[in-house]
C-alpha atoms as a PDB file:
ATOM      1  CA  UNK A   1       0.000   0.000   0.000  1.00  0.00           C
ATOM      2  CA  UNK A   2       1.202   3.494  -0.516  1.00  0.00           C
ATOM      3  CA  UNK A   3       1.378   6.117   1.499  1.00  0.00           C
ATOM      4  CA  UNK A   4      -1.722   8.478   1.227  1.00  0.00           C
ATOM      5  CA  UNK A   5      -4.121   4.710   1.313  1.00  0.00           C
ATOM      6  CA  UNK A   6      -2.718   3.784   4.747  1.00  0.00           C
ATOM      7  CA  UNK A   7      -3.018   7.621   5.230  1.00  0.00           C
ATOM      8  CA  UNK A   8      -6.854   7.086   4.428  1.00  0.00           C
ATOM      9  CA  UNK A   9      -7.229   4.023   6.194  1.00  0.00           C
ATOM     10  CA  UNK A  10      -5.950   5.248   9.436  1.00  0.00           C
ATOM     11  CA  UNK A  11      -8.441   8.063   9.288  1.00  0.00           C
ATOM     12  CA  UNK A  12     -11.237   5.961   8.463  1.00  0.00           C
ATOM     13  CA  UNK A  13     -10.897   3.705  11.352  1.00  0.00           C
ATOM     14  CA  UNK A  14      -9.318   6.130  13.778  1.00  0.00           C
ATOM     15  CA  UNK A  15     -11.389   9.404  13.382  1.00  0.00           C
ATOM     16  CA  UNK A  16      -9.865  12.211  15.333  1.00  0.00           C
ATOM     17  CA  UNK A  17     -11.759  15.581  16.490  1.00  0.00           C
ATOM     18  CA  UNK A  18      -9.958  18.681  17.044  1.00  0.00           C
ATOM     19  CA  UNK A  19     -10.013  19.602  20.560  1.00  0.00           C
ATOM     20  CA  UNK A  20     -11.996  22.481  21.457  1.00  0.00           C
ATOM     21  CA  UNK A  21     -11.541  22.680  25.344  1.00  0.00           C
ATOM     22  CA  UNK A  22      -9.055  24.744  27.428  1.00  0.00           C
ATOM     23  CA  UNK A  23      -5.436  23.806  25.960  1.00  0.00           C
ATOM     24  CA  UNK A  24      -3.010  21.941  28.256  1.00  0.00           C
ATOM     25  CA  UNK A  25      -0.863  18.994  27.890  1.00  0.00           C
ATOM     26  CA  UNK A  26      -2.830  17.206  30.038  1.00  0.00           C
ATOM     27  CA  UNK A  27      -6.279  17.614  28.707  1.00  0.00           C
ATOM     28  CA  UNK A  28      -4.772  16.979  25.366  1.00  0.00           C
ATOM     29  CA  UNK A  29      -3.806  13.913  26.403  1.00  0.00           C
ATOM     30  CA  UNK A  30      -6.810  12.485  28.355  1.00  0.00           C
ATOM     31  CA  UNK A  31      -9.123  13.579  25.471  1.00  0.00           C
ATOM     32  CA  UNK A  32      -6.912  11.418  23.239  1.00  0.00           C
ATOM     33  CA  UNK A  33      -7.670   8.653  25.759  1.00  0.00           C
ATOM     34  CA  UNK A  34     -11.004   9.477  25.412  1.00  0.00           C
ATOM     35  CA  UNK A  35     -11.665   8.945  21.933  1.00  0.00           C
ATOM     36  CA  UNK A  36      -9.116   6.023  21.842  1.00  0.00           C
ATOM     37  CA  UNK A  37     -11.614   4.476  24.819  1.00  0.00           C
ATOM     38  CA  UNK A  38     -14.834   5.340  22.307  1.00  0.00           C
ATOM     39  CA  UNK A  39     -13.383   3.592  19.502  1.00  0.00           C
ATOM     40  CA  UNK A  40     -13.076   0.476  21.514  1.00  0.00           C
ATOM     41  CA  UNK A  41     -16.081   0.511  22.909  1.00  0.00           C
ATOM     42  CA  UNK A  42     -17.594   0.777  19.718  1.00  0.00           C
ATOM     43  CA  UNK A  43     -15.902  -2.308  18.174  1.00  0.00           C
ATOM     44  CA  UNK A  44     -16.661  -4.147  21.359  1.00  0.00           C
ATOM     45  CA  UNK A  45     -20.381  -3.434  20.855  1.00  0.00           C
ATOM     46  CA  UNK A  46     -19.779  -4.398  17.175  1.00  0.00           C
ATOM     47  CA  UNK A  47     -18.365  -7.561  18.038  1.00  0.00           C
ATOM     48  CA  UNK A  48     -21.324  -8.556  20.978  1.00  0.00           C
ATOM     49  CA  UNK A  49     -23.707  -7.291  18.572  1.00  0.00           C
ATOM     50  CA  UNK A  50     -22.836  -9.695  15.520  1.00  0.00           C
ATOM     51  CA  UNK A  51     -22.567 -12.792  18.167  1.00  0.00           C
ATOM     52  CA  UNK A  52     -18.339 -12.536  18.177  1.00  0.00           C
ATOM     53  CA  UNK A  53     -18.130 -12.561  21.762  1.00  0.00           C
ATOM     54  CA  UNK A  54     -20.912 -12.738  24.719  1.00  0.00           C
ATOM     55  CA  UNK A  55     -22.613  -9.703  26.435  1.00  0.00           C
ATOM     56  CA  UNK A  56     -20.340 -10.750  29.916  1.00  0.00           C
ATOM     57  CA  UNK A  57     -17.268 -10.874  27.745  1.00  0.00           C
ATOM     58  CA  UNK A  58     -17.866  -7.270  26.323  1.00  0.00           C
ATOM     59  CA  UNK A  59     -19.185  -6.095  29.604  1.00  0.00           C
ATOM     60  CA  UNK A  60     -16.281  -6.873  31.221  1.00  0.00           C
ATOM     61  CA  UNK A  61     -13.758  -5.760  28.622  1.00  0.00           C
ATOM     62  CA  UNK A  62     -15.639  -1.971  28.538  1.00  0.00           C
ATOM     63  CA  UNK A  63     -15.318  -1.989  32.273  1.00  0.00           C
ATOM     64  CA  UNK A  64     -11.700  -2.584  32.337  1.00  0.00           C
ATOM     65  CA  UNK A  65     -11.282  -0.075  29.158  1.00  0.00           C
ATOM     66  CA  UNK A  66     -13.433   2.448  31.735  1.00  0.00           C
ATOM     67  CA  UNK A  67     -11.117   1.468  34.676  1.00  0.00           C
ATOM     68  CA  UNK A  68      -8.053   2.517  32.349  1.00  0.00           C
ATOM     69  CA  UNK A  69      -9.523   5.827  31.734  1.00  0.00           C
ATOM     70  CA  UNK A  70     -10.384   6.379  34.859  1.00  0.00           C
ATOM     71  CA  UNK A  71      -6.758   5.808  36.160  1.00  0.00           C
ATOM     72  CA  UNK A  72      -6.052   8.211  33.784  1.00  0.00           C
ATOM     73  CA  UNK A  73      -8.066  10.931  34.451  1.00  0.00           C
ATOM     74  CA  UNK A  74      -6.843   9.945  38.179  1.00  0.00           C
ATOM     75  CA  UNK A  75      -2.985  10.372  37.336  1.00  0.00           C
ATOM     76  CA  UNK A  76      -3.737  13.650  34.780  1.00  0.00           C
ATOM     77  CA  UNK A  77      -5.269  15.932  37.572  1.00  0.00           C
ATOM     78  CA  UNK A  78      -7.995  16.288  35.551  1.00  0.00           C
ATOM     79  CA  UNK A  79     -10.828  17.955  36.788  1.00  0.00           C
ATOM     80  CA  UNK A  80      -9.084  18.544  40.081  1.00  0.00           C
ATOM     81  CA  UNK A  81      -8.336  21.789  41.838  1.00  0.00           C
ATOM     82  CA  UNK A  82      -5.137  22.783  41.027  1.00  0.00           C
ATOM     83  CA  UNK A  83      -2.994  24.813  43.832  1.00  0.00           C
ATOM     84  CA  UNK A  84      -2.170  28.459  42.609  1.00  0.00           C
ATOM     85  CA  UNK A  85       1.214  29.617  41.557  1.00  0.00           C
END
């Protein structure tokens, strides 16, 4: 494949969204985690809902998936009061 198809690809399967909220590293990188945590729920719901794996196995792989994000969010400081400089 060249370039600018695996360029495609990647886009189609791993939609970004600009960021629209207040700008620092860290939000930037928990709303990457975000989306990345959407897209697998999404698959996992794709693969429950075409009989690939059971409703407990995709239940419990979307609540580890949350657990991970919410570690993140944990070790980010986001949405925590920050002290003032």
């Amino acid at each position: 494949m060249d370039n600018d198809t695996e360029k495609e690809k990647e886009e189609f399967l791993y939609p970004r969204s600009r960021y629209r909220g207040e700008f620092t590293p860290e939000n930037m990188v928990f709303n990457s985690n975000l989306q990345e945590f959407a897209h697998k729920v999404n698959y996992i719901c794709g693969l429950e809902t075409n009989g690939k794996i059971s409703s407990e196995d995709a239940y419990g792989r979307i609540k580890k998936l949350w657990k991970q994000l919410k570690s993140s969010k944990h070790n980010l400081s986001i949405g925590e009061d920050r002290d003032p400089e």
